[in-house]
C-alpha atoms as a PDB file:
ATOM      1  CA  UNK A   1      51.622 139.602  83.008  1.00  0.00           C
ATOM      2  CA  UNK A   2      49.673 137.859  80.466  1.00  0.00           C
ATOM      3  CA  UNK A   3      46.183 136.740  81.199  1.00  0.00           C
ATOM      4  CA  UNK A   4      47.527 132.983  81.009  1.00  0.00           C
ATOM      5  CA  UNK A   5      51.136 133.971  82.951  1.00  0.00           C
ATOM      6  CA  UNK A   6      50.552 132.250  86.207  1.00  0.00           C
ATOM      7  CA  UNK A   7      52.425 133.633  89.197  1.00  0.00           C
ATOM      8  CA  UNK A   8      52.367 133.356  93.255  1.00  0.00           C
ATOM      9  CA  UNK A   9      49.578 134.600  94.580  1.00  0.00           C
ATOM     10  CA  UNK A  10      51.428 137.012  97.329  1.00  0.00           C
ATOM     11  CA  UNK A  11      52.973 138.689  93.841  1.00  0.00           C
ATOM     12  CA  UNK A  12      49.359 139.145  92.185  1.00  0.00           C
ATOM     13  CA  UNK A  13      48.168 140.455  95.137  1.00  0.00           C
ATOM     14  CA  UNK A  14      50.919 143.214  94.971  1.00  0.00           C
ATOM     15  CA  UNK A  15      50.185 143.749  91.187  1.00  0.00           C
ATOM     16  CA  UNK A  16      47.211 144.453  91.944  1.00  0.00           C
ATOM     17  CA  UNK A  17      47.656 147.330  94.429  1.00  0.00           C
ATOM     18  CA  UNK A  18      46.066 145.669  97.251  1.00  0.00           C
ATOM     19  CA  UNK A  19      49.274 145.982  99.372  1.00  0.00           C
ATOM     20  CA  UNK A  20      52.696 145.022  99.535  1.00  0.00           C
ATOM     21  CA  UNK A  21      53.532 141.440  98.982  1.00  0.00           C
ATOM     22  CA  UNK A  22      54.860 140.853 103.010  1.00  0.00           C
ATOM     23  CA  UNK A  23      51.003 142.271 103.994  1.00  0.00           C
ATOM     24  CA  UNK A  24      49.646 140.084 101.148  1.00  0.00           C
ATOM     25  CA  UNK A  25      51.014 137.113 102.295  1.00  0.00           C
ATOM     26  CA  UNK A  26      49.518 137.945 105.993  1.00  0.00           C
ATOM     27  CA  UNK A  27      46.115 138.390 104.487  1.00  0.00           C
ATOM     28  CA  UNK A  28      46.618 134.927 102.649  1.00  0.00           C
ATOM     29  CA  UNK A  29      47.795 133.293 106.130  1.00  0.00           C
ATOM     30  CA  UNK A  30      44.913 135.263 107.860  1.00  0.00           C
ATOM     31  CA  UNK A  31      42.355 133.319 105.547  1.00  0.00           C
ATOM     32  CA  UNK A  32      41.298 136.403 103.395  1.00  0.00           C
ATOM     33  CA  UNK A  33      41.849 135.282 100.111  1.00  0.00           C
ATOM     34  CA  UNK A  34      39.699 132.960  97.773  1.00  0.00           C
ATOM     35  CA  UNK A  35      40.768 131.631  94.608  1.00  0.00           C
ATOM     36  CA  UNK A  36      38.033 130.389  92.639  1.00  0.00           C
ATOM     37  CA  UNK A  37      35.664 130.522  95.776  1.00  0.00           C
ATOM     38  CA  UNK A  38      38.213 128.754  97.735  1.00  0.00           C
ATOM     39  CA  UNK A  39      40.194 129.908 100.596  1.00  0.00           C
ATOM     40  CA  UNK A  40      43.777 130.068 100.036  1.00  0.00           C
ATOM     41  CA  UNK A  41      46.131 129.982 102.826  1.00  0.00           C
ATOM     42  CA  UNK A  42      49.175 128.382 100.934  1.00  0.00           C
ATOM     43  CA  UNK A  43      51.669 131.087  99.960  1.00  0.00           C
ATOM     44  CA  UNK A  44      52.921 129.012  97.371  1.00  0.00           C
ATOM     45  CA  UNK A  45      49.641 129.065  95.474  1.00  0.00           C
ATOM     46  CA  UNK A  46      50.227 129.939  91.687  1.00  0.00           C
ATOM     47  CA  UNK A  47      47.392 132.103  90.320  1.00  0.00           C
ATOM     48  CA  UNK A  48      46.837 133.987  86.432  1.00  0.00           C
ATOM     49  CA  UNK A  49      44.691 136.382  85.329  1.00  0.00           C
ATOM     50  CA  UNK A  50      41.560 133.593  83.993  1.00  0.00           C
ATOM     51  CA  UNK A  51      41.152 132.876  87.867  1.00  0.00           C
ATOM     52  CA  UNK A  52      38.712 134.959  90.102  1.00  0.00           C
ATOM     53  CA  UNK A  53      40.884 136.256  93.027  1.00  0.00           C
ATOM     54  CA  UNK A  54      39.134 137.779  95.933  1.00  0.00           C
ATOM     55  CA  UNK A  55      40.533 139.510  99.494  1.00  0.00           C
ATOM     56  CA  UNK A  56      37.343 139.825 101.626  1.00  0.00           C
ATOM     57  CA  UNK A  57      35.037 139.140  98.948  1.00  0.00           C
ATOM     58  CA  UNK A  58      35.731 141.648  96.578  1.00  0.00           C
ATOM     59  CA  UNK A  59      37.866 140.831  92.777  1.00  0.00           C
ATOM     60  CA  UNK A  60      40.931 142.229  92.483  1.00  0.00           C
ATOM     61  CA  UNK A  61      42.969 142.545  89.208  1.00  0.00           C
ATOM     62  CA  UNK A  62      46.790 143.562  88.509  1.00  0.00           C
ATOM     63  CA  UNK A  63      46.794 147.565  87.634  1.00  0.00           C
ATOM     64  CA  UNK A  64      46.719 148.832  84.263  1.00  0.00           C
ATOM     65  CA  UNK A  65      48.817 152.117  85.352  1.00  0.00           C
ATOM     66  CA  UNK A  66      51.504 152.028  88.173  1.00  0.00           C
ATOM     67  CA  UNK A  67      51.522 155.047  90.577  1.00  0.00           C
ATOM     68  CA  UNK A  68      54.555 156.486  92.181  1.00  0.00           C
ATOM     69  CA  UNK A  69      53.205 160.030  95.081  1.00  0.00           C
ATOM     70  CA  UNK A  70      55.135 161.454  97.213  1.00  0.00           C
ATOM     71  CA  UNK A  71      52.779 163.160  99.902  1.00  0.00           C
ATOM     72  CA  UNK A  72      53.666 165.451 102.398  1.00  0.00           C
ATOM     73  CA  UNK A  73      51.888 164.303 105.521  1.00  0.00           C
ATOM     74  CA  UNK A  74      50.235 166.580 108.270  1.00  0.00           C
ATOM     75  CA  UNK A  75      50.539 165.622 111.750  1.00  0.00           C
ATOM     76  CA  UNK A  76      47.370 163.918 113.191  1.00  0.00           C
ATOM     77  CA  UNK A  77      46.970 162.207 109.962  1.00  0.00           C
ATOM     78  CA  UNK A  78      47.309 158.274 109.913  1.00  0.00           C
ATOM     79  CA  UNK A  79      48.747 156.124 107.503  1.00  0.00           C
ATOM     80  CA  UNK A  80      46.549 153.357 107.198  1.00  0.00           C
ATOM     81  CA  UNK A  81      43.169 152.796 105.169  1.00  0.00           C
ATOM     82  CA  UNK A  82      40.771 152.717 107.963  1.00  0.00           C
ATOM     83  CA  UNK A  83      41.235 153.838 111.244  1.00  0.00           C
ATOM     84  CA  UNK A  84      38.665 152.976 114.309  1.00  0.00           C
ATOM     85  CA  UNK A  85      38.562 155.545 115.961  1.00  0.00           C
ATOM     86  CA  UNK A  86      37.615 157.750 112.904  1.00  0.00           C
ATOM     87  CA  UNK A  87      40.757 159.830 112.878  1.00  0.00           C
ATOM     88  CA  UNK A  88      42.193 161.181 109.392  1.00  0.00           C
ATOM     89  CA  UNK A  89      43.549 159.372 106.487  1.00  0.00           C
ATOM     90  CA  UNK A  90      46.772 160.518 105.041  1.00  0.00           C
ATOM     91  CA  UNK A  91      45.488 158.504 101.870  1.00  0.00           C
ATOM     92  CA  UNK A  92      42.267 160.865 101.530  1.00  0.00           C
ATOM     93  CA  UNK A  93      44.541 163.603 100.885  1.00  0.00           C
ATOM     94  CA  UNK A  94      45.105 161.844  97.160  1.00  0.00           C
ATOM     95  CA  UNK A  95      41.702 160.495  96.557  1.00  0.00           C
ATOM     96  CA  UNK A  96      40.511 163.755  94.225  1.00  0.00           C
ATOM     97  CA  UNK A  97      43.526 163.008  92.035  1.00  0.00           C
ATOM     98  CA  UNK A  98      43.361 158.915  92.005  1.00  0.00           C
ATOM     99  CA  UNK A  99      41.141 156.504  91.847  1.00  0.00           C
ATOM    100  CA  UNK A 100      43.464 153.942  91.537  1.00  0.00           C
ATOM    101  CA  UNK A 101      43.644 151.545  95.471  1.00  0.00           C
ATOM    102  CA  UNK A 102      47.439 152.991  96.980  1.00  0.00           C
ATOM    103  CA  UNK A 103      49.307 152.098 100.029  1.00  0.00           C
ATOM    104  CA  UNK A 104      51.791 153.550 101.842  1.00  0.00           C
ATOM    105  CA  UNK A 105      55.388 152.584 102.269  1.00  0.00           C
ATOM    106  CA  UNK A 106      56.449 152.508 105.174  1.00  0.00           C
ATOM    107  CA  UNK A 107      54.537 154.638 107.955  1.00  0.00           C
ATOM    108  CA  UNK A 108      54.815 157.687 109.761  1.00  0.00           C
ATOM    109  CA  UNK A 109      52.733 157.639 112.962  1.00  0.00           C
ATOM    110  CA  UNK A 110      50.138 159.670 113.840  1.00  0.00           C
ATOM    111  CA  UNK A 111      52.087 162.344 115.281  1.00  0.00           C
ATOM    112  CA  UNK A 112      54.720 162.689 112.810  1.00  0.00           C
ATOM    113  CA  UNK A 113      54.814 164.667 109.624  1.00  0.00           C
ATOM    114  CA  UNK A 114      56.552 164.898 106.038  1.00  0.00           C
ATOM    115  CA  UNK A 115      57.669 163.135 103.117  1.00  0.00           C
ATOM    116  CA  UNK A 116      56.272 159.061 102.684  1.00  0.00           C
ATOM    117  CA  UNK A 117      55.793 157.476  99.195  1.00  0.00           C
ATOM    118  CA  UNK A 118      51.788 156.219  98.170  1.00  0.00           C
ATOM    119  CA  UNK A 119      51.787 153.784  94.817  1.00  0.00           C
ATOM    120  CA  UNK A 120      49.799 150.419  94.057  1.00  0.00           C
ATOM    121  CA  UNK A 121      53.036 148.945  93.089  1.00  0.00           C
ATOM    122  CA  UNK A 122      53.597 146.131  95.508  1.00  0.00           C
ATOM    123  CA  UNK A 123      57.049 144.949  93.917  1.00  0.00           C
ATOM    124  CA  UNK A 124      58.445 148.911  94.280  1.00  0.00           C
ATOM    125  CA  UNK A 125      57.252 149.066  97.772  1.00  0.00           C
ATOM    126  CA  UNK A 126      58.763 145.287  98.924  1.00  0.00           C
ATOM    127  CA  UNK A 127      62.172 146.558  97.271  1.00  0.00           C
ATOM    128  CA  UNK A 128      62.633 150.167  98.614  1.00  0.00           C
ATOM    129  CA  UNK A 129      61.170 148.751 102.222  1.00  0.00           C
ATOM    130  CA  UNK A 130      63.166 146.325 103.058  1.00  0.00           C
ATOM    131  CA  UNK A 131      65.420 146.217 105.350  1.00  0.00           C
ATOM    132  CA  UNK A 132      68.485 145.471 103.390  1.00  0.00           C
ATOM    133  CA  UNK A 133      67.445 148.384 100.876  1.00  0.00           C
ATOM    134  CA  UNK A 134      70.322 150.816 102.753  1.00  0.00           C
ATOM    135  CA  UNK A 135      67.932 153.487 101.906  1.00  0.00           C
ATOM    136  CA  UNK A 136      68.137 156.527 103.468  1.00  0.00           C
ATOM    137  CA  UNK A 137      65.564 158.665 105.856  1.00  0.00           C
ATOM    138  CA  UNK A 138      66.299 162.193 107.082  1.00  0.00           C
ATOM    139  CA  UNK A 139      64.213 163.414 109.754  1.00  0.00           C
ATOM    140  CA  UNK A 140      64.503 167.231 111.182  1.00  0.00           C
ATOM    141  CA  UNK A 141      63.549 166.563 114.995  1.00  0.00           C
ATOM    142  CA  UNK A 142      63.237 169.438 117.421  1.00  0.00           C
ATOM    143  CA  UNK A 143      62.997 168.385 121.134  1.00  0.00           C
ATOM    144  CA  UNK A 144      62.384 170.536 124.606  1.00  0.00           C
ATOM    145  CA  UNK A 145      65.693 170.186 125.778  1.00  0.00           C
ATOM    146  CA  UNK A 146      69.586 170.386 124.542  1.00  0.00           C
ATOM    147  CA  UNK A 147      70.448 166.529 123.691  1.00  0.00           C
ATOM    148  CA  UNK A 148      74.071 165.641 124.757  1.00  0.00           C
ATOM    149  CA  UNK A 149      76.155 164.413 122.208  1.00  0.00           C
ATOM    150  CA  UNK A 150      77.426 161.396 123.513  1.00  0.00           C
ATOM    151  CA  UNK A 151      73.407 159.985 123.497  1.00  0.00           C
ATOM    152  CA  UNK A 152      73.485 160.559 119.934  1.00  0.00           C
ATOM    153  CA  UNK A 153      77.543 159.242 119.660  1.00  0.00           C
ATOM    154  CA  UNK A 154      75.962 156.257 121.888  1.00  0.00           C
ATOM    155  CA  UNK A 155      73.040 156.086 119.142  1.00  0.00           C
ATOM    156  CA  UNK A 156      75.386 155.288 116.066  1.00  0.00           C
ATOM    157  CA  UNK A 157      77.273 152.890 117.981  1.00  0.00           C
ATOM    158  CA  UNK A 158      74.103 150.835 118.963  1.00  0.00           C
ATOM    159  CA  UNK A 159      71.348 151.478 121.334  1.00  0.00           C
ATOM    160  CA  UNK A 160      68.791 148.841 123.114  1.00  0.00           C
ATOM    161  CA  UNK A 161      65.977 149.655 123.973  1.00  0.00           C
ATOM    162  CA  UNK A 162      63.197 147.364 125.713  1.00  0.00           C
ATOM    163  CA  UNK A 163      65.709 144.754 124.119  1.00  0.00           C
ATOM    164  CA  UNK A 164      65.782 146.297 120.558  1.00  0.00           C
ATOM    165  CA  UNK A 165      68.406 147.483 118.571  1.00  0.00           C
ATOM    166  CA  UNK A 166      68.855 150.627 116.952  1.00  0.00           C
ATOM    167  CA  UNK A 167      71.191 152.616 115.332  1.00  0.00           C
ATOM    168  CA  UNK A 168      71.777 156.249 114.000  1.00  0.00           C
ATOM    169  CA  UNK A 169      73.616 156.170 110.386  1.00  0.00           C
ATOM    170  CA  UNK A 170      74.538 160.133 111.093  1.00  0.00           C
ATOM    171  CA  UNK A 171      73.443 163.049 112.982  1.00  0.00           C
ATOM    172  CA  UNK A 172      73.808 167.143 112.330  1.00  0.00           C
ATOM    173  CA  UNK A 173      73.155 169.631 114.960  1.00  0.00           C
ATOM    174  CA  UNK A 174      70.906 173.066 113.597  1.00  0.00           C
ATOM    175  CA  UNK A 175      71.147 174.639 117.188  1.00  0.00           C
ATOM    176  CA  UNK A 176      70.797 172.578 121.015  1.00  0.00           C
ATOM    177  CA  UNK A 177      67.358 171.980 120.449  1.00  0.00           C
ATOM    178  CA  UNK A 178      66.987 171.203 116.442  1.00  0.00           C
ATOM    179  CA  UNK A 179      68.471 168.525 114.699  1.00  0.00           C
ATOM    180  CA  UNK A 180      69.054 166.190 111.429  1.00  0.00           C
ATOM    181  CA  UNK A 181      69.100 162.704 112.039  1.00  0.00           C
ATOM    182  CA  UNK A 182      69.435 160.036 109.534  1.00  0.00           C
ATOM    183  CA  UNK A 183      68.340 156.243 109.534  1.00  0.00           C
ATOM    184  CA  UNK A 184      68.893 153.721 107.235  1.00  0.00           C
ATOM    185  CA  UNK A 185      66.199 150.986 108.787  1.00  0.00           C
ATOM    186  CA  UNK A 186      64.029 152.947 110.174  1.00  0.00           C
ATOM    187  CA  UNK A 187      61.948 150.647 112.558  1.00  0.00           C
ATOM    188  CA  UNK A 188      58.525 151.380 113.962  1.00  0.00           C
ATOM    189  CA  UNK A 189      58.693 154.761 116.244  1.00  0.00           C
ATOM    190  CA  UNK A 190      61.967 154.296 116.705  1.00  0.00           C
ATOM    191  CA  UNK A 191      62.668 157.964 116.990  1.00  0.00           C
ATOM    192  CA  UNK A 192      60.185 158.667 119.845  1.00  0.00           C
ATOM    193  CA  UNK A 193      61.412 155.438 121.452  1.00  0.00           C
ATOM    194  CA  UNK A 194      65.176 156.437 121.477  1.00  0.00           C
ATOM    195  CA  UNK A 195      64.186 159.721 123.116  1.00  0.00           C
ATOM    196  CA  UNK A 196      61.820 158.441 125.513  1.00  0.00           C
ATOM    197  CA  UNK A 197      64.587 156.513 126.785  1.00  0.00           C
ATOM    198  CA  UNK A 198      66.454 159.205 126.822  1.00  0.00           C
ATOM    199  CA  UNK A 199      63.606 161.275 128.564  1.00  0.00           C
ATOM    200  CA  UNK A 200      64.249 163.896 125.953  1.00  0.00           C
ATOM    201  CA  UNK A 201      60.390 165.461 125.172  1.00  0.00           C
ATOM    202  CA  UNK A 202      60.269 165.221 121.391  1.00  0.00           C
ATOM    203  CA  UNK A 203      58.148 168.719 119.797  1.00  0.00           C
ATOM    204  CA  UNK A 204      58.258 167.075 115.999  1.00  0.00           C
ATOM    205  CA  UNK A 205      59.657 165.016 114.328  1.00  0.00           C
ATOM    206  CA  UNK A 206      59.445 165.648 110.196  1.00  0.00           C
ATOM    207  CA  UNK A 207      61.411 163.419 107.445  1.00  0.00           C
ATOM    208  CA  UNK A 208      62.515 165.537 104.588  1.00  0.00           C
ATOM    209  CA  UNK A 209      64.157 163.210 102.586  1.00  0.00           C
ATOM    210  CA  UNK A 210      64.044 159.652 101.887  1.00  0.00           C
ATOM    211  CA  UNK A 211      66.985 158.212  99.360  1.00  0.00           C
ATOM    212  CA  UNK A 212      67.550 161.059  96.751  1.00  0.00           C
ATOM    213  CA  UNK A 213      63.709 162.238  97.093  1.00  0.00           C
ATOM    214  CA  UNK A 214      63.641 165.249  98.685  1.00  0.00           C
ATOM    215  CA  UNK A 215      60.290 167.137 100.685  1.00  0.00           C
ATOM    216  CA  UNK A 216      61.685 170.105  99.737  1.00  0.00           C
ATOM    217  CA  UNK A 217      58.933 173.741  99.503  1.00  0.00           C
ATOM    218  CA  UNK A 218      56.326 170.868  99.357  1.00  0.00           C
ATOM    219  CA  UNK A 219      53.484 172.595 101.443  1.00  0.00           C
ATOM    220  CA  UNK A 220      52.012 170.153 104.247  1.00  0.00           C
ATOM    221  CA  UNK A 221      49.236 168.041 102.941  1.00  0.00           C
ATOM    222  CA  UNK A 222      49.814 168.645  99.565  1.00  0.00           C
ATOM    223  CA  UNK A 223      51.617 165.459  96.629  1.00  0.00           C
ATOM    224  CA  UNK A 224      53.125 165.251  93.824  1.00  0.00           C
ATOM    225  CA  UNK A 225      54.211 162.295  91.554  1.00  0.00           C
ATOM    226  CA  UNK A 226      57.620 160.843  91.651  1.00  0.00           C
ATOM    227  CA  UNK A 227      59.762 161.655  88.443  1.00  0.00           C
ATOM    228  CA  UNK A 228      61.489 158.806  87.030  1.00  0.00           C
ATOM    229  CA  UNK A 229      64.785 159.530  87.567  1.00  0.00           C
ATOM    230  CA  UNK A 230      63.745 159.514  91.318  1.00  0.00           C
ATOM    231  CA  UNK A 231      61.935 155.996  90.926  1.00  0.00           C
ATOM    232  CA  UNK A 232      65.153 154.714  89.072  1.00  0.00           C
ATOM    233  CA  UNK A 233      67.077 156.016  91.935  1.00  0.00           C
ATOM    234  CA  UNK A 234      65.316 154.505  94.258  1.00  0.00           C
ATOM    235  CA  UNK A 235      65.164 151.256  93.375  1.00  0.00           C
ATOM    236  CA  UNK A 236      69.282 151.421  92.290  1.00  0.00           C
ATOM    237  CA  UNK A 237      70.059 152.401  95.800  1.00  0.00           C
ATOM    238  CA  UNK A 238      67.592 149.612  96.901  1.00  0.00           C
ATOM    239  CA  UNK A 239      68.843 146.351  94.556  1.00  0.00           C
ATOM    240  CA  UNK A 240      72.508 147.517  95.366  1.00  0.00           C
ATOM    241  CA  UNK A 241      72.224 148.299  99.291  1.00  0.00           C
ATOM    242  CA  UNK A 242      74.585 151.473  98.217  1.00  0.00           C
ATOM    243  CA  UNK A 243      73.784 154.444  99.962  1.00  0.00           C
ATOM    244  CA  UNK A 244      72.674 157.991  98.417  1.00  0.00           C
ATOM    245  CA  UNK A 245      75.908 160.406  98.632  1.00  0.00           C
ATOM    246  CA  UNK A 246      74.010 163.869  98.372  1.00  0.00           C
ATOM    247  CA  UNK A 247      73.163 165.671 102.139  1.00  0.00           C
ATOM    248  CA  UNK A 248      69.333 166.321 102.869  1.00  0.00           C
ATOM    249  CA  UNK A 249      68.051 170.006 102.584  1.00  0.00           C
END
């Protein structure tokens, strides 16, 4: 944008790698934001560069450079930017390389390892989150007992849980006790909350793909950049709600 472009507020916030525009427009409704040493709480606010934007006090600015990482996340790591009870940061693991502020899309909780995407691209992350994206997410979950198929059969027809709805896209057996499973939504924990139901004891659960990105020999802990052929990807499958054709590895 141009220092005199004015756009909504929710958008500069996301330009400017403070988070995704749905969590900027909580922290506007939460009464974080000042605009000219006002608080803002009107999402329809227009805002341009020549105005002094602030989310608890400090200036933001839309980023210079746009950053695209794909990290391969230990367990006991969490994906937030602060965490109360002093546990690790998942976004630590990329601070030595980048100074720039990145978020996470999506999560993976605290338990849960492998591939999630870190950038300070707000518009990216909106687009390849949303729900209607028909993205793709392939976890490799190994549990502590044989899981029947006709719970995972019951899965891709439609499952409630604690009056929730969830549903498998496809499932491939490696033995009993190891398996693929692949989402399209994705919603929060909704692996460990399908098996809990169940009462199937989950030992890991570890995405290896999400769209055409794949985790691949990636060693745990460790990131590397998107390419951009996989950030054009991406966002095709996203703006078109198709679905990636290629099997996880």
């Amino acid at each position: 944008m141009t220092p005199t472009e004015s756009v909504r507020l929710q958008l500069y916030m996301a330009r400017s790698g403070v988070a995704s525009r749905r969590r900027s427009e909580a922290l506007i409704l939460e009464g974080e934001v000042t605009v000219n040493g006002s608080i803002v709480t009107r999402l329809g606010t227009k805002v341009s560069e020549d105005d002094d934007v602030r989310v608890s006090g400090r200036r933001i600015r839309p980023e210079g450079r746009k950053i695209y990482v794909a990290l391969n996340k230990p367990r006991q790591y969490i994906c937030s930017a602060s965490d109360p009870e002093g546990r690790p940061l998942a976004i630590e693991l990329l601070q030595d390389d980048y100074s720039e502020r990145l978020f996470s899309v999506g999560r993976l909780d605290f338990l849960s390892s492998g591939l999630i995407f870190y950038t300070n691209d707000g518009e990216f992350a909106r687009t390849i989150s949303h729900p209607s994206s028909r993205i793709e997410k392939e976890y490799r979950v190994e549990v502590k007992k044989p899981v029947p198929e006709e719970f995972l059969q019951d899965y891709r027809g439609g499952l409630s849980v604690d009056g929730e709805r969830y549903t498998l896209h496809s499932y491939r057996y490696k033995n009993p006790r190891s398996l693929r499973l692949v989402l399209i939504e994705g919603k929060n924990r909704e692996i460990r909350r399908v098996f809990a139901h169940w009462r199937i004891g989950l030992k890991k659960i570890h995405r290896i793909r999400i769209g055409d990105v794949k985790l691949a020999e990636m060693p745990p802990g460790t990131h590397r950049p998107l390419s951009v052929k996989e950030i054009d990807s991406l966002l095709r499958i996203a703006r078109s709600g198709s679905r990636p054709t290629g099997p996880g590895s």
